[in-house]
PDB file of N, CA and C in Angstrom:
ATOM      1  N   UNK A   1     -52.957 -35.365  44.171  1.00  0.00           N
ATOM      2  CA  UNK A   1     -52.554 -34.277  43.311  1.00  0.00           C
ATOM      3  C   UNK A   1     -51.776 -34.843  42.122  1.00  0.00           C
ATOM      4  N   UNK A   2     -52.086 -34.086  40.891  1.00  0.00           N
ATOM      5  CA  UNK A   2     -51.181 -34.793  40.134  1.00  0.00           C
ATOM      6  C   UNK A   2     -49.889 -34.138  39.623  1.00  0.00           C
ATOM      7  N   UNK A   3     -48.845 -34.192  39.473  1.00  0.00           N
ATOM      8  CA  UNK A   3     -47.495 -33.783  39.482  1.00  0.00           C
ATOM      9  C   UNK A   3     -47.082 -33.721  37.923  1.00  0.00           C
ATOM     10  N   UNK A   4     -48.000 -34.742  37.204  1.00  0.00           N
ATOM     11  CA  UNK A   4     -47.533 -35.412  35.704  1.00  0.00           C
ATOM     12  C   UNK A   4     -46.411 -34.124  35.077  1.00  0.00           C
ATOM     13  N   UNK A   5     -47.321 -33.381  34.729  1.00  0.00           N
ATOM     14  CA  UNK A   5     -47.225 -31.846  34.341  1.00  0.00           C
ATOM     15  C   UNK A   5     -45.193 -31.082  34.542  1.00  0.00           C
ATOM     16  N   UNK A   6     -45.377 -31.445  35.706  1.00  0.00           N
ATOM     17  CA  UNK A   6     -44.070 -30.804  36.227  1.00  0.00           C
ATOM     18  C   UNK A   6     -43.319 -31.834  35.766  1.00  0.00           C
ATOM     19  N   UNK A   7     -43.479 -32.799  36.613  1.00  0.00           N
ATOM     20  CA  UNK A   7     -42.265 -33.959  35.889  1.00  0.00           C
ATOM     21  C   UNK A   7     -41.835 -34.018  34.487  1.00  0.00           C
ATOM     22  N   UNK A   8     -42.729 -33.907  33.655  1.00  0.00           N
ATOM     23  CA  UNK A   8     -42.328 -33.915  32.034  1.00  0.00           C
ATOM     24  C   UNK A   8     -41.686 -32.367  31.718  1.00  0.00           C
ATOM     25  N   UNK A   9     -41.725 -31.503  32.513  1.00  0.00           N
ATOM     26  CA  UNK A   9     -41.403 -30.085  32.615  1.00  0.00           C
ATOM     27  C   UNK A   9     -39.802 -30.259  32.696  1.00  0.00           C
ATOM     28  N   UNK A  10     -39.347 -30.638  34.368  1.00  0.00           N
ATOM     29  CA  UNK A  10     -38.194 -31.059  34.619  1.00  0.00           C
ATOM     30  C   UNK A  10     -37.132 -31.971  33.707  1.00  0.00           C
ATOM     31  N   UNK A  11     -38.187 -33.186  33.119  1.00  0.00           N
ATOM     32  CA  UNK A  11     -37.029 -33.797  32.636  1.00  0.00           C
ATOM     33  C   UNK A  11     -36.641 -33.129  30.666  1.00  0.00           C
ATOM     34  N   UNK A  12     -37.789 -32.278  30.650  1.00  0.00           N
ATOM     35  CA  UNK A  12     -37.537 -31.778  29.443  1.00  0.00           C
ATOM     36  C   UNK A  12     -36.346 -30.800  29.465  1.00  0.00           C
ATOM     37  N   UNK A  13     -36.318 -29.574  30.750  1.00  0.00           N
ATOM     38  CA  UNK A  13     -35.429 -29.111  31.084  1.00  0.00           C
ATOM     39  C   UNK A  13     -33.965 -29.230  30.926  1.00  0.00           C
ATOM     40  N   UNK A  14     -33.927 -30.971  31.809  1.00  0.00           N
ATOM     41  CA  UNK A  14     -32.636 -32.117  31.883  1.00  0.00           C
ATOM     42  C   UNK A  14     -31.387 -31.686  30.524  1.00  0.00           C
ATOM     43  N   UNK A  15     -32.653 -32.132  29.665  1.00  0.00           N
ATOM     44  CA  UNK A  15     -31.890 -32.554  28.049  1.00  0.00           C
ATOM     45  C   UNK A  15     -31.777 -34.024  28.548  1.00  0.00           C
ATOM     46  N   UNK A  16     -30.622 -34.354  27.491  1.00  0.00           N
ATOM     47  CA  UNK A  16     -30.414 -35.753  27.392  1.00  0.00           C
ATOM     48  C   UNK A  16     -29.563 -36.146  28.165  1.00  0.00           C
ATOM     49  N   UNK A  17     -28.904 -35.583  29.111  1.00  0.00           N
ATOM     50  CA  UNK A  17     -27.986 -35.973  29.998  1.00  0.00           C
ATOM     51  C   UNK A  17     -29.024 -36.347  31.055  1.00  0.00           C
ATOM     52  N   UNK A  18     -29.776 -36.224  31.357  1.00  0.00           N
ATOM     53  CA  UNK A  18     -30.893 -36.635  32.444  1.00  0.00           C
ATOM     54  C   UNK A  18     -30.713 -36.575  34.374  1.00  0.00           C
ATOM     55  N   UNK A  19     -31.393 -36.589  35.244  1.00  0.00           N
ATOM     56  CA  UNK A  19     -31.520 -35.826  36.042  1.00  0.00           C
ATOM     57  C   UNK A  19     -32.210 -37.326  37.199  1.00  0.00           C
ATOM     58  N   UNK A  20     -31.511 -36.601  38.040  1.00  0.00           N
ATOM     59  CA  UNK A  20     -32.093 -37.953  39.505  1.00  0.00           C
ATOM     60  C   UNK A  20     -33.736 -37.640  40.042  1.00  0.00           C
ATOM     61  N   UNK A  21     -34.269 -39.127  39.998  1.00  0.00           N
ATOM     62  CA  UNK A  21     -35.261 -39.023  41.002  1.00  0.00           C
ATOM     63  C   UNK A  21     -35.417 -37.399  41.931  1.00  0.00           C
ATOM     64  N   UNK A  22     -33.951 -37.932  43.052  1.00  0.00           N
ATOM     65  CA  UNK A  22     -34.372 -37.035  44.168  1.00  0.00           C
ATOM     66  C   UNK A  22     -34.761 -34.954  43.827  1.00  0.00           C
ATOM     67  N   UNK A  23     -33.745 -35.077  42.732  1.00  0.00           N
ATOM     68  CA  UNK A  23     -33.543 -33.697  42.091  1.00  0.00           C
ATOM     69  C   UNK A  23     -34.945 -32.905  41.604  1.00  0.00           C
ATOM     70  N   UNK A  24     -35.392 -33.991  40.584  1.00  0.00           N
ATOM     71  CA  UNK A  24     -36.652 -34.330  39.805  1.00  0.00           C
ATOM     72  C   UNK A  24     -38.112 -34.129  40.978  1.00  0.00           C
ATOM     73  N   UNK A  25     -38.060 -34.952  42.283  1.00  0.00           N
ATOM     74  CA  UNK A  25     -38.727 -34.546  43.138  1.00  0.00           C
ATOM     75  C   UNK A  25     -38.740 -33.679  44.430  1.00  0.00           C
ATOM     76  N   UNK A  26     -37.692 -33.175  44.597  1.00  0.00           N
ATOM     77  CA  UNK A  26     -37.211 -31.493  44.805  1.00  0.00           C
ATOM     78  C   UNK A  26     -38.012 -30.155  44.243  1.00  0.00           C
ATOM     79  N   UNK A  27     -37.598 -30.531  42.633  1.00  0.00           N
ATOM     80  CA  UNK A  27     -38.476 -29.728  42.024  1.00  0.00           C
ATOM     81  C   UNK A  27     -40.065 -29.357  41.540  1.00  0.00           C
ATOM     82  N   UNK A  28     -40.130 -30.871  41.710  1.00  0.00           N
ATOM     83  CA  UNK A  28     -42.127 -30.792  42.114  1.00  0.00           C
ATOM     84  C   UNK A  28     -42.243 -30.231  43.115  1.00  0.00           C
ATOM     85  N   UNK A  29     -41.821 -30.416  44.155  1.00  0.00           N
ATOM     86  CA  UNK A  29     -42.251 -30.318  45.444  1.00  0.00           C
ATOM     87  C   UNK A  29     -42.412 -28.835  45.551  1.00  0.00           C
ATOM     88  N   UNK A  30     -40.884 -28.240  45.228  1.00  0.00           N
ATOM     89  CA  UNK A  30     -41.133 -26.912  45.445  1.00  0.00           C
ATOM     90  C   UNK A  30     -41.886 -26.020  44.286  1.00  0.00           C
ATOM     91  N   UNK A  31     -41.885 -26.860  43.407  1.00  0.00           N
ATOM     92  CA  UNK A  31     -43.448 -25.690  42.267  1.00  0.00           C
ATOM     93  C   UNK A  31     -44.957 -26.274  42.417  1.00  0.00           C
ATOM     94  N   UNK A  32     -44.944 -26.995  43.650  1.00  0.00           N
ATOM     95  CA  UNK A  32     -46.106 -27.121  44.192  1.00  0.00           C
ATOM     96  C   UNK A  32     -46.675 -27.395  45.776  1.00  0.00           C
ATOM     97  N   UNK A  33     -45.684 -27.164  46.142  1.00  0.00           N
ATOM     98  CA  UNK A  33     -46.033 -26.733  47.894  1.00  0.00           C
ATOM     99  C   UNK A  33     -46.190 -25.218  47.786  1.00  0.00           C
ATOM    100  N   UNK A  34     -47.585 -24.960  48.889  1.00  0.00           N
ATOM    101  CA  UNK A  34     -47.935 -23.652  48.492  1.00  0.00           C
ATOM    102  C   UNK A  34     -47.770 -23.250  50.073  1.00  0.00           C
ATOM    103  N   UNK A  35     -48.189 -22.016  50.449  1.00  0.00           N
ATOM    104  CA  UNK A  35     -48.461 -21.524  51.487  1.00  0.00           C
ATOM    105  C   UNK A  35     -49.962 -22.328  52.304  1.00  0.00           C
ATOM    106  N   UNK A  36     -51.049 -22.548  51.209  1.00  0.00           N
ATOM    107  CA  UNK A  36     -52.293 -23.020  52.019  1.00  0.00           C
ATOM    108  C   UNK A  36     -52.711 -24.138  51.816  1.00  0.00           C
ATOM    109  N   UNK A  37     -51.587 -25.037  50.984  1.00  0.00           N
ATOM    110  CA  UNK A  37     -51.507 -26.247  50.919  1.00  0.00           C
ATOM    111  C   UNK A  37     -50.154 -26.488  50.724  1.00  0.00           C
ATOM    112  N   UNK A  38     -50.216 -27.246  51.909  1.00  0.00           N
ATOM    113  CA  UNK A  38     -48.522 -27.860  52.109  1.00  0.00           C
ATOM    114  C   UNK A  38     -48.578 -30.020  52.100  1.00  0.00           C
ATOM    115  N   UNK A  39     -47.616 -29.821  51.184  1.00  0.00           N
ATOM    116  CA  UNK A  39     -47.477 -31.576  50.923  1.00  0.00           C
ATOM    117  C   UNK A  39     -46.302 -31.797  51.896  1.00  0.00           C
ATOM    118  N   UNK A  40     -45.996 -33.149  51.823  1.00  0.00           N
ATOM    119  CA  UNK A  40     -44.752 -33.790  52.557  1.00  0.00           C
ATOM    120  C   UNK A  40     -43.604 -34.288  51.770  1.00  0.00           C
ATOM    121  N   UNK A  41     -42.455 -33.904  51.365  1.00  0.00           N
ATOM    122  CA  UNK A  41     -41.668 -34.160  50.366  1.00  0.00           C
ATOM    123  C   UNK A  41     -41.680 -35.824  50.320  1.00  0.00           C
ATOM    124  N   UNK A  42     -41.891 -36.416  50.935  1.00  0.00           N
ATOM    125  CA  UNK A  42     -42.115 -37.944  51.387  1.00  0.00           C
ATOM    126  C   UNK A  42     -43.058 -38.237  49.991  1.00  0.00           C
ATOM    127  N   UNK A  43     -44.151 -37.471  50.649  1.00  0.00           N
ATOM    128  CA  UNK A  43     -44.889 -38.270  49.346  1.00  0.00           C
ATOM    129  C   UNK A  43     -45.022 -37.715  47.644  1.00  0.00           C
ATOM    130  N   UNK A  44     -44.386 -36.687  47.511  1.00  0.00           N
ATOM    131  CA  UNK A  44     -44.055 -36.221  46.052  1.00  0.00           C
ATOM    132  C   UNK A  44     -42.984 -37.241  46.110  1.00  0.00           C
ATOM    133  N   UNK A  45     -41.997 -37.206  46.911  1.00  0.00           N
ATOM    134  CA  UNK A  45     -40.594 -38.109  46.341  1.00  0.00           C
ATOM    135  C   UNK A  45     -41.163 -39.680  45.858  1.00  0.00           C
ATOM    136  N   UNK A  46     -42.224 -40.641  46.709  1.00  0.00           N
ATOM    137  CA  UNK A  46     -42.638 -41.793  46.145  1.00  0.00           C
ATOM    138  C   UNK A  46     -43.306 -41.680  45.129  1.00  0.00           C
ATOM    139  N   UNK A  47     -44.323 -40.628  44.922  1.00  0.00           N
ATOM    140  CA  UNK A  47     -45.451 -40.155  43.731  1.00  0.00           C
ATOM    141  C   UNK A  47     -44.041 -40.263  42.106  1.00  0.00           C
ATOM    142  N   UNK A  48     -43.314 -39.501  42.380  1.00  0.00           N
ATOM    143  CA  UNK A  48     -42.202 -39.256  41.724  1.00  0.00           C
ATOM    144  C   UNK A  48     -41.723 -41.056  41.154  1.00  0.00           C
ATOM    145  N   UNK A  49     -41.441 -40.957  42.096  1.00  0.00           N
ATOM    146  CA  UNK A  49     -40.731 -42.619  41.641  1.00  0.00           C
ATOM    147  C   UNK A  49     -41.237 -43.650  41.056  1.00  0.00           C
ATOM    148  N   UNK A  50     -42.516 -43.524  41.429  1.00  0.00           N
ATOM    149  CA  UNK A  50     -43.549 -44.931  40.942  1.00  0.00           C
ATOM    150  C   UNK A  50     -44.039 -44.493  39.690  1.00  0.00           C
ATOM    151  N   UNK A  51     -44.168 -42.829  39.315  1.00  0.00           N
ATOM    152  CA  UNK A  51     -44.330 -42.649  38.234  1.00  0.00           C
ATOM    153  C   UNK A  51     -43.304 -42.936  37.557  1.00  0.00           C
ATOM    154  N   UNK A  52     -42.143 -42.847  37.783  1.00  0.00           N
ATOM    155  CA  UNK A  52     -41.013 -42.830  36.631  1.00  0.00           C
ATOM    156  C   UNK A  52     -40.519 -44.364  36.365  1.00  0.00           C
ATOM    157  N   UNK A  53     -40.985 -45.056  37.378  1.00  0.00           N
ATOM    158  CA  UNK A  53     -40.777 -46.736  37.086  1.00  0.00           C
ATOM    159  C   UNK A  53     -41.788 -47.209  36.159  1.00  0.00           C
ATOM    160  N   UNK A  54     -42.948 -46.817  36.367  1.00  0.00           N
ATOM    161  CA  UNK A  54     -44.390 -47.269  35.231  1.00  0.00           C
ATOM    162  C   UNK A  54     -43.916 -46.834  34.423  1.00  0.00           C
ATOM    163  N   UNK A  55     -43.584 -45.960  34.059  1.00  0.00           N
ATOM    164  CA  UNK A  55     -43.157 -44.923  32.550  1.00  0.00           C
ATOM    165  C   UNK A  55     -42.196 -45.263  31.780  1.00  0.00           C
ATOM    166  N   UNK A  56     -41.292 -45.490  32.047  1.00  0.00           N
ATOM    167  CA  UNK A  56     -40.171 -46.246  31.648  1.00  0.00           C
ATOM    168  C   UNK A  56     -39.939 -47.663  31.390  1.00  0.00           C
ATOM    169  N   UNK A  57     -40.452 -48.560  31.425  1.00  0.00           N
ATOM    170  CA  UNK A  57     -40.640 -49.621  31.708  1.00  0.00           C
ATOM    171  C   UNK A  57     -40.775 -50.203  29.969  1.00  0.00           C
ATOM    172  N   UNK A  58     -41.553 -49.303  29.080  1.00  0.00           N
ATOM    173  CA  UNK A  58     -42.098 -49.732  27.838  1.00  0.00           C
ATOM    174  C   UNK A  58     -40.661 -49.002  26.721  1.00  0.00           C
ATOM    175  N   UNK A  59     -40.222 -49.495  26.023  1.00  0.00           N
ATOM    176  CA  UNK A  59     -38.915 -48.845  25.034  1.00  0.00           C
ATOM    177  C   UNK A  59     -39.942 -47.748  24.135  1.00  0.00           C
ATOM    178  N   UNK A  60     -41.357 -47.736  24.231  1.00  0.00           N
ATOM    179  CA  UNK A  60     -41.815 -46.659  23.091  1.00  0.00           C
ATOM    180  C   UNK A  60     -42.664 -45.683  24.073  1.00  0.00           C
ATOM    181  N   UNK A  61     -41.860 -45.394  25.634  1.00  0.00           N
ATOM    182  CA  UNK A  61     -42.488 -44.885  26.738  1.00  0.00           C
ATOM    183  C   UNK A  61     -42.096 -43.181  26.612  1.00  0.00           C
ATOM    184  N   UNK A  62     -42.396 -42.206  26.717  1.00  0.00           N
ATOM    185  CA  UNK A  62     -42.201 -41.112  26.893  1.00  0.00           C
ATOM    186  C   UNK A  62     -40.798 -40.626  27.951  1.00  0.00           C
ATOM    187  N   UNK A  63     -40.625 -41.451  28.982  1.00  0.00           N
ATOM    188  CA  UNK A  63     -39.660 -41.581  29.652  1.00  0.00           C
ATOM    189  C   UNK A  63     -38.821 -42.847  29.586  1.00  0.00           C
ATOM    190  N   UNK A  64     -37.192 -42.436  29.969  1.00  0.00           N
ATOM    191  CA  UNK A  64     -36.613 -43.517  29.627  1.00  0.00           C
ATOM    192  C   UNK A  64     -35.506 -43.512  30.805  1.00  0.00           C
ATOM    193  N   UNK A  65     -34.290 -44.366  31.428  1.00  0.00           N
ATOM    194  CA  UNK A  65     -33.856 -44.175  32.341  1.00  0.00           C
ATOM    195  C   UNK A  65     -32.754 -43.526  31.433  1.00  0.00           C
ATOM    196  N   UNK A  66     -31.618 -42.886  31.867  1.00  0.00           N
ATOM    197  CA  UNK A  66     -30.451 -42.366  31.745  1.00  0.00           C
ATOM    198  C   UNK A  66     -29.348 -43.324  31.461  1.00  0.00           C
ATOM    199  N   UNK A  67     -29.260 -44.772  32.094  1.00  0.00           N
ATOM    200  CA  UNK A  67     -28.319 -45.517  32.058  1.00  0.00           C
ATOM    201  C   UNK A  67     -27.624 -45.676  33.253  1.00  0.00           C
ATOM    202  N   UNK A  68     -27.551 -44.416  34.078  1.00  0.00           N
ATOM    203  CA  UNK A  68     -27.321 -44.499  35.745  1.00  0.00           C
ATOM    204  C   UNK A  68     -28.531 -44.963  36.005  1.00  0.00           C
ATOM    205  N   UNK A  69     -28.416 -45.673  37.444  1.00  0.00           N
ATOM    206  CA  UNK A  69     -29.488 -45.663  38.197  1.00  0.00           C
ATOM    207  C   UNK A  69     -30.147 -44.788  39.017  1.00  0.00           C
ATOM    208  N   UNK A  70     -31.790 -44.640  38.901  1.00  0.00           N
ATOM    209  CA  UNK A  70     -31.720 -43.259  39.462  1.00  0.00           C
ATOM    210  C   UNK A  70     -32.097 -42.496  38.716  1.00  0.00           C
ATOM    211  N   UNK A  71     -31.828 -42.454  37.314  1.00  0.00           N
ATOM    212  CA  UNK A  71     -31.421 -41.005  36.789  1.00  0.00           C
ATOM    213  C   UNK A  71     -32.455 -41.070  35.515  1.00  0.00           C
ATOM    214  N   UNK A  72     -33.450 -40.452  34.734  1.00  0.00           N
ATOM    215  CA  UNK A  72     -33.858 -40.460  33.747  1.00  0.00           C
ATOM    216  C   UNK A  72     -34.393 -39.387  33.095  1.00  0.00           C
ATOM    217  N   UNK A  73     -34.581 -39.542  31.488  1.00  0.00           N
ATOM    218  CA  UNK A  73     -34.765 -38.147  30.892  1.00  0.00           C
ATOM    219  C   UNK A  73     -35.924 -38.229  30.177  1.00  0.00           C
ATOM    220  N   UNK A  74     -36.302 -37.652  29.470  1.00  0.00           N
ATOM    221  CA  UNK A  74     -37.197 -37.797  27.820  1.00  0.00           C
ATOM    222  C   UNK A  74     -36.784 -38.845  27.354  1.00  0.00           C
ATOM    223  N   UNK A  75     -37.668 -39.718  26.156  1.00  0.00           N
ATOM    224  CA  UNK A  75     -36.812 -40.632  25.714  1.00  0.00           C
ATOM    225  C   UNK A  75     -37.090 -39.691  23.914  1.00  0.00           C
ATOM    226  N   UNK A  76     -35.761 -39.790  23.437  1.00  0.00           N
ATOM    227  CA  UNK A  76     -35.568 -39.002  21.777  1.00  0.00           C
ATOM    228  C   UNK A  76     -36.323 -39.493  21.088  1.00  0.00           C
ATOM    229  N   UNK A  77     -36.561 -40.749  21.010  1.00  0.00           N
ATOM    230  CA  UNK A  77     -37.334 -41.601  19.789  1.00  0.00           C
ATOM    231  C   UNK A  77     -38.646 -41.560  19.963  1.00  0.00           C
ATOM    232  N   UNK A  78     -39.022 -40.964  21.350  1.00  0.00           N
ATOM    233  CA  UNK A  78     -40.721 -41.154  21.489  1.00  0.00           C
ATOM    234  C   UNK A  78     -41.412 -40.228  21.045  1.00  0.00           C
ATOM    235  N   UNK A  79     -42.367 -40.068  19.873  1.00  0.00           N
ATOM    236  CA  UNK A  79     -43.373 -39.145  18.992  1.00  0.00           C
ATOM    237  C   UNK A  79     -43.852 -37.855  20.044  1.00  0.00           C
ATOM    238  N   UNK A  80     -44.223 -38.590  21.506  1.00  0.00           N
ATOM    239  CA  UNK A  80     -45.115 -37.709  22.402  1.00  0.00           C
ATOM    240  C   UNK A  80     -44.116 -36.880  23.100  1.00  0.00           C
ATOM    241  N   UNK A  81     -42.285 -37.286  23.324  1.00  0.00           N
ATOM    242  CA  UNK A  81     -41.484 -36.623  23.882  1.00  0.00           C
ATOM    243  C   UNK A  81     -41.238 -35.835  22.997  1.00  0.00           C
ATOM    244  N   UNK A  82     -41.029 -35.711  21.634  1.00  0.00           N
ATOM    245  CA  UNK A  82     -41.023 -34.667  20.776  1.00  0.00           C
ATOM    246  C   UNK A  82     -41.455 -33.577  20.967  1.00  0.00           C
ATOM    247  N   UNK A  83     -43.254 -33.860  21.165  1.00  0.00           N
ATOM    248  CA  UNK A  83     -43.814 -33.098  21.165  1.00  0.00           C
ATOM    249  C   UNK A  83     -44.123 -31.778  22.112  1.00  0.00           C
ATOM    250  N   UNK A  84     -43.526 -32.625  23.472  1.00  0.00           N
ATOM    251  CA  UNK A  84     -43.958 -32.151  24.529  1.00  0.00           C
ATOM    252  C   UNK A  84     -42.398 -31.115  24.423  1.00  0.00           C
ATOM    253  N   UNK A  85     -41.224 -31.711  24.094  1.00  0.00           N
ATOM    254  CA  UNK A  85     -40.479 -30.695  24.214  1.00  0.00           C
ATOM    255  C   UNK A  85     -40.657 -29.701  23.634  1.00  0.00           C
ATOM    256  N   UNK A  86     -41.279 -30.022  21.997  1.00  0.00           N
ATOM    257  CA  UNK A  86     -41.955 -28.541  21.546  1.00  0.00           C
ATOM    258  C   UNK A  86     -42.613 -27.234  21.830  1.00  0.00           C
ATOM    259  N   UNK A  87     -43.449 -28.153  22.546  1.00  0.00           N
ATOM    260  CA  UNK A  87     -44.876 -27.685  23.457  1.00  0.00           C
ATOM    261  C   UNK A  87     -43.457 -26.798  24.741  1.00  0.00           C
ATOM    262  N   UNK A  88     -43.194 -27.277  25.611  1.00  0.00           N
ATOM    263  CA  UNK A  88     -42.283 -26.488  26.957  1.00  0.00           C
ATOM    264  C   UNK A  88     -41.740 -25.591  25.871  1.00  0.00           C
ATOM    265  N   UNK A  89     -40.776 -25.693  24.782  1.00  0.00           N
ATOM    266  CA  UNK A  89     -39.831 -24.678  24.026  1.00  0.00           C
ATOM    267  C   UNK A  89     -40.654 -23.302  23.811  1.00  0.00           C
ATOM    268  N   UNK A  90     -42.068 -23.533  23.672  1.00  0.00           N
ATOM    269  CA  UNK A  90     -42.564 -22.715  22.860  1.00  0.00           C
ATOM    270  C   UNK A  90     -43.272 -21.952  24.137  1.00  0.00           C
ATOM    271  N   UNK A  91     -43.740 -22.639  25.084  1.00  0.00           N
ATOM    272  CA  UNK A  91     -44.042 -21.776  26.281  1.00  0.00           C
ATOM    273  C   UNK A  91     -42.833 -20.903  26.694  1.00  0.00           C
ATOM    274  N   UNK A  92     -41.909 -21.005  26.424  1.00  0.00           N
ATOM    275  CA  UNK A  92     -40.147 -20.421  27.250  1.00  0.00           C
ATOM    276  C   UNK A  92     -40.084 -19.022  26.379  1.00  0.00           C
ATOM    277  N   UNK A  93     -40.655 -19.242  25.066  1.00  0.00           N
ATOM    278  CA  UNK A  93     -40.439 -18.489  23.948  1.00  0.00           C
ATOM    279  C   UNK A  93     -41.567 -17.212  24.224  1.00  0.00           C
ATOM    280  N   UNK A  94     -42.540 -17.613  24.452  1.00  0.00           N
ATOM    281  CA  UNK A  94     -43.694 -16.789  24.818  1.00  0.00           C
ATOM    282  C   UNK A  94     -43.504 -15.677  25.356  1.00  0.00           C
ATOM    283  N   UNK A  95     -42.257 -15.710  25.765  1.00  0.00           N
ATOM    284  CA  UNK A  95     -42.553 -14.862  27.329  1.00  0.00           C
ATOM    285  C   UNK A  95     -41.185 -13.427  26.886  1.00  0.00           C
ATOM    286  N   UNK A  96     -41.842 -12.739  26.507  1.00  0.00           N
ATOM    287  CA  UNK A  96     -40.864 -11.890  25.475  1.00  0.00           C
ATOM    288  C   UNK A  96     -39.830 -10.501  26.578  1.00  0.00           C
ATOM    289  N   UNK A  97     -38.566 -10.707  26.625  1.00  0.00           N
ATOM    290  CA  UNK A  97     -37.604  -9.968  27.674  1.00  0.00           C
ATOM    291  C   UNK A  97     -37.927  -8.342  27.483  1.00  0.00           C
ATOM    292  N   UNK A  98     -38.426  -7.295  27.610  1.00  0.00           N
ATOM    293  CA  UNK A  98     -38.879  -6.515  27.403  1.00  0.00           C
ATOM    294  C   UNK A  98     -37.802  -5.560  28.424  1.00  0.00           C
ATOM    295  N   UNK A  99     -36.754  -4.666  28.047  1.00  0.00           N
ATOM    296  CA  UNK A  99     -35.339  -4.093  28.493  1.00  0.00           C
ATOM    297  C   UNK A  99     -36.329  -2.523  28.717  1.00  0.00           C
ATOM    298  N   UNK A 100     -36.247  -2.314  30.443  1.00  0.00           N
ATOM    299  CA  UNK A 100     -37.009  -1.284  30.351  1.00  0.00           C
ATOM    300  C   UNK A 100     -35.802   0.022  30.987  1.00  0.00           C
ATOM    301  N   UNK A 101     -35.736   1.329  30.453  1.00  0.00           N
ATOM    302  CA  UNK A 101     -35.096   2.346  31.069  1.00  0.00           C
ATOM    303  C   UNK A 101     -35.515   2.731  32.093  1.00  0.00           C
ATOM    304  N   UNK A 102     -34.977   2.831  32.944  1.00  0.00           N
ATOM    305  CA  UNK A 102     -34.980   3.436  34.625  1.00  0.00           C
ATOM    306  C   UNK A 102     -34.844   5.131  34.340  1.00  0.00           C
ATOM    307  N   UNK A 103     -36.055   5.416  34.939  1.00  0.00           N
ATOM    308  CA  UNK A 103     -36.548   7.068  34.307  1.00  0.00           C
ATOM    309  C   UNK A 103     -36.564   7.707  36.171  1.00  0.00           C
ATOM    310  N   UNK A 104     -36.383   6.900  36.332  1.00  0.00           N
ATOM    311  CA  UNK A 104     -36.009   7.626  38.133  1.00  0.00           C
ATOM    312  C   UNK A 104     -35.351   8.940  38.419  1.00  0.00           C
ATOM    313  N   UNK A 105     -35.893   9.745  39.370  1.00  0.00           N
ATOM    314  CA  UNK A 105     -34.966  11.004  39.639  1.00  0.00           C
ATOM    315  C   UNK A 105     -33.913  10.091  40.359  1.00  0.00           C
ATOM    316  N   UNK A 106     -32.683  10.688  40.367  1.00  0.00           N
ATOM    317  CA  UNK A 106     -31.531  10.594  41.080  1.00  0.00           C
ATOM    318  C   UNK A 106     -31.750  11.734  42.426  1.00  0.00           C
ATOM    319  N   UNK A 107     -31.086  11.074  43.726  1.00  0.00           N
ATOM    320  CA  UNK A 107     -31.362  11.610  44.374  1.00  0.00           C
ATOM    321  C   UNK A 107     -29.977  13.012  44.752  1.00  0.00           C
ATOM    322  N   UNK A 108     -29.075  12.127  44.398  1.00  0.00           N
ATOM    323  CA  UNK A 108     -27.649  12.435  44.105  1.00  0.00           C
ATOM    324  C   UNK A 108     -27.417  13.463  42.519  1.00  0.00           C
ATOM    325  N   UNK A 109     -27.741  14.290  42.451  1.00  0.00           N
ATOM    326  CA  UNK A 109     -27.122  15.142  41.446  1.00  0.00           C
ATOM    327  C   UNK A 109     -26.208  15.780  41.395  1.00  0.00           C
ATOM    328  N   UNK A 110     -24.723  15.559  40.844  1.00  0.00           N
ATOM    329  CA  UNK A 110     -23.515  16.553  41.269  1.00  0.00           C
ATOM    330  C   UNK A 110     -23.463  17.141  39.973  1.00  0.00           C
TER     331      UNK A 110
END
């Protein structure tokens, strides 16, 4: 399965203060363990990790570590992290709060 998706989701979330492995694969896990397919947090948590070690690894990588160990975010300077934060901002934006009046009888009338 691929996770890519969420992970760049999460650490866009982060901001620049950036966010742990375990946290990071917490949150895959649970926006993709379903009722009729169930994973093992075991293996999102390694899927998780080995992605974020390949990824990071290059200074013009989309991901970058935090400076803790453990811990990593977006990297600012990368063209494609730009973008992608754009891209999540604008999905968040989409989704328009629509304040609806409660037209209910009361059952209670004094």
């Amino acid at each position: 399965m691929n996770y890519d998706k969420e992970i760049w989701r999460v650490l866009t979330e982060a901001g620049m203060k950036g966010i742990s492995v375990q946290k990071i694969a917490r949150h895959v896990f649970n926006a993709s363990n379903t009722f009729f397919e169930t994973i093992s947090f075991e293996e999102v948590h390694a899927y998780v990790q080995q992605y974020l070690l390949k990824n990071s690894k290059n200074p013009d990588s989309i991901i970058e570590s935090a400076g803790v160990r453990g811990t990593y975010r977006m990297n600012p300077s990368s063209k494609e992290s730009q973008q992608l934060m754009l891209l999540f901002r604008e999905d968040e934006q989409e989704e328009p709060e629509t304040k609806q009046e409660d037209q209910s009888l009361s059952l209670f009338d004094f």
